[in-house]
Protein backbone atom coordinates (compact mmCIF):
# COMPACT_ATOMS: atom_id res chain seq x y z
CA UNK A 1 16.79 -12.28 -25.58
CA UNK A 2 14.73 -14.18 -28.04
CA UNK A 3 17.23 -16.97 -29.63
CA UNK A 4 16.50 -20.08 -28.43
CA UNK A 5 20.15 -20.59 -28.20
CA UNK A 6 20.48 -17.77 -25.54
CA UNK A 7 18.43 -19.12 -23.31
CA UNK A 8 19.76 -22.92 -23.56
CA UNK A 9 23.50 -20.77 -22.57
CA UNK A 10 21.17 -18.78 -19.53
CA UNK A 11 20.20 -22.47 -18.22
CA UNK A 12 24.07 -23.17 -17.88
CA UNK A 13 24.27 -20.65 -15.48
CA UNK A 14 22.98 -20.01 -11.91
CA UNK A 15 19.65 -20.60 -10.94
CA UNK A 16 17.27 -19.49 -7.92
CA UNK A 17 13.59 -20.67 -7.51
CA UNK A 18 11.05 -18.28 -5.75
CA UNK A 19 7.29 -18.76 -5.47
CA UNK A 20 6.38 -18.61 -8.49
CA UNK A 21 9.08 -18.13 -10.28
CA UNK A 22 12.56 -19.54 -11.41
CA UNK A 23 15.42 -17.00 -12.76
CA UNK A 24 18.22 -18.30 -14.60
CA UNK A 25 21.20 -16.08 -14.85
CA UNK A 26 24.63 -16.28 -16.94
CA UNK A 27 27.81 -13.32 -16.73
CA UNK A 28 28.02 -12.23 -20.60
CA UNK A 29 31.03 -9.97 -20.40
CA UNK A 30 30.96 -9.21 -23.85
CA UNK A 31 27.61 -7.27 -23.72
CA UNK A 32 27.39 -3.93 -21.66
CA UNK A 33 23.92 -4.31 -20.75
CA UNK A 34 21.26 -6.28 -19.00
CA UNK A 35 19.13 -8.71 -21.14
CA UNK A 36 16.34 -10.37 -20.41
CA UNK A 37 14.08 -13.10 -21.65
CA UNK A 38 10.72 -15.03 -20.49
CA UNK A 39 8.74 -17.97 -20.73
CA UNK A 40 6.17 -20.09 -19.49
CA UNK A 41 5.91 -23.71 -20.37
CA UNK A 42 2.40 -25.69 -20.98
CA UNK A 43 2.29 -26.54 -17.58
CA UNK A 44 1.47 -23.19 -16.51
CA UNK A 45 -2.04 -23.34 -18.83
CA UNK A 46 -3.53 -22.46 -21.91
CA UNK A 47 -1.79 -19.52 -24.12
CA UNK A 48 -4.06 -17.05 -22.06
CA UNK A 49 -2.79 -18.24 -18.76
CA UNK A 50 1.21 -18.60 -20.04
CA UNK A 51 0.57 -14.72 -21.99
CA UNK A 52 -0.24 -13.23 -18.81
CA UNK A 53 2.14 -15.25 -16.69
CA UNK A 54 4.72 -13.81 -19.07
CA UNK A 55 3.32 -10.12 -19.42
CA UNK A 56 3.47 -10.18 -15.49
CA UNK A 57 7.00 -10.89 -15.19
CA UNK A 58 8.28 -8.63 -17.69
CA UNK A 59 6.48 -5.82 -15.55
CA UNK A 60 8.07 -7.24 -12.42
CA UNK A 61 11.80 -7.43 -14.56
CA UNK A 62 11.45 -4.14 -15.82
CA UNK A 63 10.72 -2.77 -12.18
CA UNK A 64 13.47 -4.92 -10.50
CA UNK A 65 16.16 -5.66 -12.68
CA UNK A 66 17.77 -2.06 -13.19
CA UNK A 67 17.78 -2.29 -9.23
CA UNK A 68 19.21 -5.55 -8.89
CA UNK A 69 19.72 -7.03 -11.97
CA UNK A 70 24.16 -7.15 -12.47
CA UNK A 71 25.41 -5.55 -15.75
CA UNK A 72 26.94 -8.37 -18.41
CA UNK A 73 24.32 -10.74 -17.24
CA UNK A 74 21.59 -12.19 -19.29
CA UNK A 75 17.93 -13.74 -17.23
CA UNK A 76 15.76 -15.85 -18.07
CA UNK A 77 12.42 -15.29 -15.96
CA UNK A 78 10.37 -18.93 -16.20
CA UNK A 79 6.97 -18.77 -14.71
CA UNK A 80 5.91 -21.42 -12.27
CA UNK A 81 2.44 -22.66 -12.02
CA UNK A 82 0.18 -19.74 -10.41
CA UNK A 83 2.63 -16.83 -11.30
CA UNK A 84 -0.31 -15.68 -13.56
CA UNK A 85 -2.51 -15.32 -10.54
CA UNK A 86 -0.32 -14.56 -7.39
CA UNK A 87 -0.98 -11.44 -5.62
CA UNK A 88 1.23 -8.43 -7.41
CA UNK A 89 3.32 -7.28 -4.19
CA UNK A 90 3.83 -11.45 -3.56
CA UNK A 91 5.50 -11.65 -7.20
CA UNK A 92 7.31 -8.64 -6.93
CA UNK A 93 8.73 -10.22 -3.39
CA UNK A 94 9.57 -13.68 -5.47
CA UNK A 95 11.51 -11.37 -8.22
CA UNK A 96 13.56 -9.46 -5.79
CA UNK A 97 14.69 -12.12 -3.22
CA UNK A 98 15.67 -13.97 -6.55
CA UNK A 99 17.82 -11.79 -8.04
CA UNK A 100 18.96 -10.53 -4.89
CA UNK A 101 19.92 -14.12 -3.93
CA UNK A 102 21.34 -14.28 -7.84
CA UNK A 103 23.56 -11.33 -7.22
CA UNK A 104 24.90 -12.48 -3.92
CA UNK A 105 26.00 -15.86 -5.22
CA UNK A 106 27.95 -14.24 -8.32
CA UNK A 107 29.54 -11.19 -6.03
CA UNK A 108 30.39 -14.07 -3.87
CA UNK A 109 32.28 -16.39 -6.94
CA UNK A 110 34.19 -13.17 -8.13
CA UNK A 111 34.95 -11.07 -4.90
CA UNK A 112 35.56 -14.92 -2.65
CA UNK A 113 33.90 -13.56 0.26
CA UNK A 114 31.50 -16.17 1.17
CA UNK A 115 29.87 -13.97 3.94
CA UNK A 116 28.19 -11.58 1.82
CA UNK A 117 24.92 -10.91 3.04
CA UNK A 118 21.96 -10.13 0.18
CA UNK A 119 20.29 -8.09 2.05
CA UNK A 120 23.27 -5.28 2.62
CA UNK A 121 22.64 -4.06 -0.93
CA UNK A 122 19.30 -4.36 -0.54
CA UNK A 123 17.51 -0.57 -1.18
CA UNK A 124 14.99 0.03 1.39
CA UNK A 125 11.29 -0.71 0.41
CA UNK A 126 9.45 1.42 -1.80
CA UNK A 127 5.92 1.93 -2.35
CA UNK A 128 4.80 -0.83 -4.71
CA UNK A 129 3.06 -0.11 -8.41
CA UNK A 130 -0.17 -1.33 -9.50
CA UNK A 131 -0.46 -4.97 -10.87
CA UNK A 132 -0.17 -4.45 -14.80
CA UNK A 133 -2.56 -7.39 -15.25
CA UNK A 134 -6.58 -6.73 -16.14
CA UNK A 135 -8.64 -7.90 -13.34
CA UNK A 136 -10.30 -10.94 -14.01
CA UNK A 137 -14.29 -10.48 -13.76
């Protein structure tokens, strides 16, 4: 996603907020695929601190998202204060309860089963990557 109008339509949709980080998500049944889009506002810091904020969450949607991520739906990943210097595996956490918790509330809107747990489709835990970020020295 890069259209400004996209992700005005993505706010319109379902939100969760998790540590440090707030996904937006929004059915697009016309479109096959997942899509994906990221930001940080001025809050977050300078254009080094939102750039790294935002290079961190793309890792984290790119490991996540083909897990739990729905087809037809477009995210919006917005970086909270800190998300530039939590812990990697703490992030990762943030991602996946929040698209897990995403998923959930949409499966619950189209299948009307109000009992459906998140964490039944959950996979089991995997060994987690590397941060993708520089350290800082």
């Amino acid at each position: 996603m890069k259209k400004r109008a996209e992700f005005l339509a993505c706010a319109k949709g379902s939100a969760c907020a998790r540590g440090a980080v707030v996904i937006q998500a929004l059915p697009q049944p016309e479109r096959p695929g997942i899509g994906a889009g990221f930001t940080a506002t001025k809050k977050i810091g300078n254009a080094v601190a939102r750039n790294r904020a935002k290079r961190r969450l793309r890792e984290a949607a790119r490991l996540l998202l083909p897990l739990h991520g729905r087809p037809a739906h477009d995210y919006v990943f917005i970086a909270r204060q800190g998300a530039g210097e939590r812990p990697w595996p703490r992030l990762l956490d943030d991602v996946k309860s929040a698209l897990i918790r995403l998923a959930a509330e949409d499966g619950a809107r189209t299948s009307g089963d109000r009992r459906a747990s998140p964490l039944a489709s959950a996979p089991p835990p995997a060994q987690l990557p590397p941060d993708p970020s520089p350290a800082a020295d």
